[in-house]
N, C-alpha and C. Protein backbone atom coordinates (compact mmCIF):
# COMPACT_ATOMS: atom_id res chain seq x y z
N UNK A 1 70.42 -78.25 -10.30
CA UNK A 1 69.37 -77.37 -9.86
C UNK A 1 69.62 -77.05 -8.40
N UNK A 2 69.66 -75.49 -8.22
CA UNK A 2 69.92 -75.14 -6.69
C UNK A 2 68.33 -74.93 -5.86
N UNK A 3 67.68 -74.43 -7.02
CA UNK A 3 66.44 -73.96 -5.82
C UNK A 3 64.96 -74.24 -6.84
N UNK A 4 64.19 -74.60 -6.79
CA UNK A 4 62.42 -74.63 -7.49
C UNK A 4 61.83 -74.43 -6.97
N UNK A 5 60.94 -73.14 -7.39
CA UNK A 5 59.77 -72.82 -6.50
C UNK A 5 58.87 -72.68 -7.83
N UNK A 6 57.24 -72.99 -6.92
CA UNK A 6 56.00 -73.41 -7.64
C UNK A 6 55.30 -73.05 -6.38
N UNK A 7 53.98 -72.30 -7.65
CA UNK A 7 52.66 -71.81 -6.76
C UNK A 7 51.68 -72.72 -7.20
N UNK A 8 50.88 -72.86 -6.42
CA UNK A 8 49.66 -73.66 -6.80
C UNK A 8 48.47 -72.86 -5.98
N UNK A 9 47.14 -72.68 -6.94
CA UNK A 9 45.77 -71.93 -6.59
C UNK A 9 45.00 -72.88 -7.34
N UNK A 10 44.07 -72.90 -5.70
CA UNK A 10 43.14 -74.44 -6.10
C UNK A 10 41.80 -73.94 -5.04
N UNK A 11 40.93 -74.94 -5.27
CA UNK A 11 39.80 -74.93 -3.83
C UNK A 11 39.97 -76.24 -3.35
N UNK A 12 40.06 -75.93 -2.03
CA UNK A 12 40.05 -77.16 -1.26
C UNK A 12 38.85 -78.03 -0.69
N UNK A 13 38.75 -78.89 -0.55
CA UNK A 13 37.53 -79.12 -0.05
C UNK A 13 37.34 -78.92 1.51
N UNK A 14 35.79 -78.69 1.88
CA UNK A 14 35.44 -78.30 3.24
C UNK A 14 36.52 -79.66 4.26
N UNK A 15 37.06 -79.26 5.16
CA UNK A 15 37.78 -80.23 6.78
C UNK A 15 37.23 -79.78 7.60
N UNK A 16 37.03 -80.12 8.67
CA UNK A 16 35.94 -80.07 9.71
C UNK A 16 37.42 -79.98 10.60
N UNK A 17 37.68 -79.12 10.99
CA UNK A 17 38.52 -78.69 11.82
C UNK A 17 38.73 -79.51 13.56
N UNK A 18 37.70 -79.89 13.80
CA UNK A 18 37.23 -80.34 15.62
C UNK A 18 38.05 -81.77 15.31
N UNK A 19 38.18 -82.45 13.98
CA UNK A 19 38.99 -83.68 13.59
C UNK A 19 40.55 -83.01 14.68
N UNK A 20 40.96 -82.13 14.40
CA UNK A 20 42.10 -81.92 15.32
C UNK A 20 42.28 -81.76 16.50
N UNK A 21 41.07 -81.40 17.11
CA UNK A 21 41.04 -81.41 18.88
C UNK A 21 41.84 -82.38 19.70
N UNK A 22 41.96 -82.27 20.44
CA UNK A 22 42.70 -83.13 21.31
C UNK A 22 41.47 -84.69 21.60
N UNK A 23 41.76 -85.17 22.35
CA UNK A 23 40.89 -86.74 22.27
C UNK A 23 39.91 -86.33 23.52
N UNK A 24 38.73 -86.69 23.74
CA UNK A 24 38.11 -86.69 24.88
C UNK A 24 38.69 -86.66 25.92
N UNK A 25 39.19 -88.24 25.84
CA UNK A 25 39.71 -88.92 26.64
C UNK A 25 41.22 -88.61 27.24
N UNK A 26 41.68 -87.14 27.08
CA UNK A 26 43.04 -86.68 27.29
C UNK A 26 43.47 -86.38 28.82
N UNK A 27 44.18 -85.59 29.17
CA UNK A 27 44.70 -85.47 30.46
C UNK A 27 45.39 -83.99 30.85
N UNK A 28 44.66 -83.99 31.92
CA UNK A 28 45.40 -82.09 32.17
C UNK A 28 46.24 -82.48 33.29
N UNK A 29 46.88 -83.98 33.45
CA UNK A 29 47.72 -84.06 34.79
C UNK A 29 49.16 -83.21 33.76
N UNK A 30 49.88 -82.98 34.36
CA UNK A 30 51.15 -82.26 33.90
C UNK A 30 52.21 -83.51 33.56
N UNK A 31 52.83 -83.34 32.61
CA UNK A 31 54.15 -83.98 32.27
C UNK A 31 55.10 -84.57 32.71
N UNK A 32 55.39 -83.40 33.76
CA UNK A 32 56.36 -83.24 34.73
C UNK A 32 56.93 -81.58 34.82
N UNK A 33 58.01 -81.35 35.53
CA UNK A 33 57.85 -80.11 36.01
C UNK A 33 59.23 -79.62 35.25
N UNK A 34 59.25 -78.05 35.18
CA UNK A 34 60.86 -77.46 35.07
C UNK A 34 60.70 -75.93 35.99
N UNK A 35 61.92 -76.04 36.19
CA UNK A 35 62.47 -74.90 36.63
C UNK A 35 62.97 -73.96 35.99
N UNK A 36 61.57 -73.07 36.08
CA UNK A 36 62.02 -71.69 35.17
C UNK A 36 62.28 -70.27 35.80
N UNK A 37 62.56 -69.14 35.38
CA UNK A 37 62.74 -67.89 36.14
C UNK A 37 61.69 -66.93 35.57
N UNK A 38 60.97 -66.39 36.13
CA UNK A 38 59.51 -65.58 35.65
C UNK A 38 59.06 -64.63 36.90
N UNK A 39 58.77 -63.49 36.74
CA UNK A 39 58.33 -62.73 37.63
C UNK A 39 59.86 -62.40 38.46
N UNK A 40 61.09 -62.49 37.97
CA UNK A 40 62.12 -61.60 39.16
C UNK A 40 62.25 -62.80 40.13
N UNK A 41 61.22 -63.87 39.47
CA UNK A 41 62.02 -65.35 40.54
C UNK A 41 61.75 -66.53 40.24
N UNK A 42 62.84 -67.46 40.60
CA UNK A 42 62.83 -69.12 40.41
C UNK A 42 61.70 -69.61 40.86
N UNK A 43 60.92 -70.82 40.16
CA UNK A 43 60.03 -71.55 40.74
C UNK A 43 59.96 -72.78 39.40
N UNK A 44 58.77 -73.32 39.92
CA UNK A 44 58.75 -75.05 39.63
C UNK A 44 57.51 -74.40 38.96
N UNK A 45 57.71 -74.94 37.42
CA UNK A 45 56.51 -75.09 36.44
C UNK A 45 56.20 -75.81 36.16
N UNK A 46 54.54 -76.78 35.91
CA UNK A 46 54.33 -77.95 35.10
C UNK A 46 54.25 -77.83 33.57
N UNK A 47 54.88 -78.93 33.33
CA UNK A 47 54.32 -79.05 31.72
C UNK A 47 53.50 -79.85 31.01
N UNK A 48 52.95 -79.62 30.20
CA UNK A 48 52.08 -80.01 29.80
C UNK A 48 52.10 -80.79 28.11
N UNK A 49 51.88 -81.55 28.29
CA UNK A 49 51.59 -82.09 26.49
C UNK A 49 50.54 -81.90 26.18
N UNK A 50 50.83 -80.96 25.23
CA UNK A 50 49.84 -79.91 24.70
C UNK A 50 48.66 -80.74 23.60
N UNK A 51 48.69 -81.68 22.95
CA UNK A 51 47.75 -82.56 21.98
C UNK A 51 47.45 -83.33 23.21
N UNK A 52 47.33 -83.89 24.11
CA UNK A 52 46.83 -84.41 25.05
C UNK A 52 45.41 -84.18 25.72
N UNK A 53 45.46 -82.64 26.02
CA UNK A 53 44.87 -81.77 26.99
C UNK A 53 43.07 -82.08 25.92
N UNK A 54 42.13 -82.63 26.69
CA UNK A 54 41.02 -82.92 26.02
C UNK A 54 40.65 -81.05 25.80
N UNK A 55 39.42 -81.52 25.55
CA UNK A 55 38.01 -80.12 24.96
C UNK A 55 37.84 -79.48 25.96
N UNK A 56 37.83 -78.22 26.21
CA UNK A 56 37.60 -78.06 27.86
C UNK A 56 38.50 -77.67 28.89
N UNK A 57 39.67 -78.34 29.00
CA UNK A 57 40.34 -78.29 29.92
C UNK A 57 41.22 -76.59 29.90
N UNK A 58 41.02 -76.68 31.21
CA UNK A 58 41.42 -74.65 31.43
C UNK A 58 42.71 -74.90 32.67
N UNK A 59 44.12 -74.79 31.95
CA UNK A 59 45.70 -74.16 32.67
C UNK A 59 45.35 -72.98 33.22
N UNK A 60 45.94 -73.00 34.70
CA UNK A 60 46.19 -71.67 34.79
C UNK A 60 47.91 -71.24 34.87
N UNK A 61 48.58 -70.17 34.46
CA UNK A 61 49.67 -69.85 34.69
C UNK A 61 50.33 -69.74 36.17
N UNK A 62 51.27 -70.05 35.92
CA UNK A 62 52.46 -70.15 34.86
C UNK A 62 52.44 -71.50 34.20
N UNK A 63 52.75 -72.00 33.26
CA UNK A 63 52.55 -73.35 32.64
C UNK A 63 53.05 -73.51 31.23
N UNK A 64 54.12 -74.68 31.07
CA UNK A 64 54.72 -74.75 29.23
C UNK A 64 53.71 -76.07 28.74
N UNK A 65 53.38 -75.50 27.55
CA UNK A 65 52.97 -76.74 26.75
C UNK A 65 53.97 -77.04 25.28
N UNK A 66 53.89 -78.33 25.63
CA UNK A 66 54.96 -78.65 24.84
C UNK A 66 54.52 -79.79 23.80
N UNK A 67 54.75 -79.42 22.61
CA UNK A 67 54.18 -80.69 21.07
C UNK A 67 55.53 -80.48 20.68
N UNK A 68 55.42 -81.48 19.52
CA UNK A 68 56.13 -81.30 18.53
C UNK A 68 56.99 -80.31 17.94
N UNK A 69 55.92 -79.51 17.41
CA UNK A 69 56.36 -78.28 16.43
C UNK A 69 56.72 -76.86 17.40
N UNK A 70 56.37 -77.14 18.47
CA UNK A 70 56.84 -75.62 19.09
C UNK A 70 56.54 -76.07 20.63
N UNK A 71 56.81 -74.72 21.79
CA UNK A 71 56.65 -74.67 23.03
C UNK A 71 56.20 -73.21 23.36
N UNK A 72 55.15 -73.71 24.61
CA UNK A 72 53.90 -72.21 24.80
C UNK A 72 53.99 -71.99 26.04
N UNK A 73 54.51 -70.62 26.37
CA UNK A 73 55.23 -70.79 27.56
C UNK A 73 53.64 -69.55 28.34
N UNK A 74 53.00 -69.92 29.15
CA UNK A 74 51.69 -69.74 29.81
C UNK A 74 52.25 -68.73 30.74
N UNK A 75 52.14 -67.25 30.65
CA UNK A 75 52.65 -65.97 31.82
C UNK A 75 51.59 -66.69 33.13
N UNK A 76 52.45 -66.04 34.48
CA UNK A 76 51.85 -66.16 35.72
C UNK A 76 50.20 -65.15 35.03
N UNK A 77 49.42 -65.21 35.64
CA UNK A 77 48.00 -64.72 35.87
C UNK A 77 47.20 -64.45 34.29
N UNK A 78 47.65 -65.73 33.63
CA UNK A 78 47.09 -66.05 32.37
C UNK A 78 46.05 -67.75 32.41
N UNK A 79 45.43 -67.72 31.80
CA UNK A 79 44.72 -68.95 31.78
C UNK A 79 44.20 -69.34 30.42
N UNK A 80 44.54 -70.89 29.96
CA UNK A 80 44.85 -71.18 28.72
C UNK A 80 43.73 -72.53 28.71
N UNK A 81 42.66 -72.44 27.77
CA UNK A 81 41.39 -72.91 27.79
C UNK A 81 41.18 -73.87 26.22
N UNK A 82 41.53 -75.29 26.02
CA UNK A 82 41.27 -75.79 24.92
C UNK A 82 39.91 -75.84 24.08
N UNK A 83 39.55 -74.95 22.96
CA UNK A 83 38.21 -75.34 22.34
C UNK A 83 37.98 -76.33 21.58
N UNK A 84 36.47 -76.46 21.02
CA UNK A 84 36.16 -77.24 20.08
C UNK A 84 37.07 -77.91 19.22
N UNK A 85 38.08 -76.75 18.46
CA UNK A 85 38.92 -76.87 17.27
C UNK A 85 40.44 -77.73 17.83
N UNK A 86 40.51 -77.40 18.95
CA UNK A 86 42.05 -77.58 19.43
C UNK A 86 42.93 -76.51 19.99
N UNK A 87 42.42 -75.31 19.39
CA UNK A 87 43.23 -74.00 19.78
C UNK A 87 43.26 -73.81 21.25
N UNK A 88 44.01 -73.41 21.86
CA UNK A 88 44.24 -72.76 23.43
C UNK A 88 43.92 -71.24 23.24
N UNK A 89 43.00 -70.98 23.80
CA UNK A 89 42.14 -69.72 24.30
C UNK A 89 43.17 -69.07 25.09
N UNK A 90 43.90 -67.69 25.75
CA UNK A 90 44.49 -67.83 26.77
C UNK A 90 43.82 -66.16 27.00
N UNK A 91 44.08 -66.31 28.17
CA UNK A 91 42.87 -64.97 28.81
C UNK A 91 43.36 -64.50 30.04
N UNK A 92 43.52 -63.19 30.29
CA UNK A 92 44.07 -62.64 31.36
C UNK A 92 43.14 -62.80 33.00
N UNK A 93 43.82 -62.66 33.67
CA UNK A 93 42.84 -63.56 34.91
C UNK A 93 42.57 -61.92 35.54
């Protein structure tokens, strides 16, 4: 067998989504820093571990957050705001 594919249609039951937020108790100190090129010039960015960052906490750009599954690279005069759920809000300044 080279390949099996299967659909499945079901109802799931209700998840309370805020179960994924980051912990209260998290941290918006930065990671540590990299050196990236943005705006036509070199400079020093913090990074951030992105499941860390509690409920609340508001990045302003330039700034990478970095998990697991991917990296979120925060433009200069953007600002990136964790909600209820976990999601990063990001909003032009």
């Amino acid at each position: 067998m080279l390949n099996l594919r299967y659909a499945l249609i079901g109802v799931r039951p209700k998840f309370d989504l805020r179960l994924l937020a980051p912990p209260a108790g998290g941290s918006t100190e930065p990671a540590g820093m990299q050196r990236v090129h943005a705006d036509g010039r070199w400079m020093e960015v913090p990074r951030h571990a992105r499941l860390e960052l509690p409920v609340g906490a508001c990045i302003r750009g330039p700034a990478i957050f970095e998990q697991p599954d991917t990296t979120v690279w925060l433009e200069p005069g953007f600002t990136a705001t964790t909600d209820d759920h976990g999601n990063l809000i990001l909003r032009r300044e």
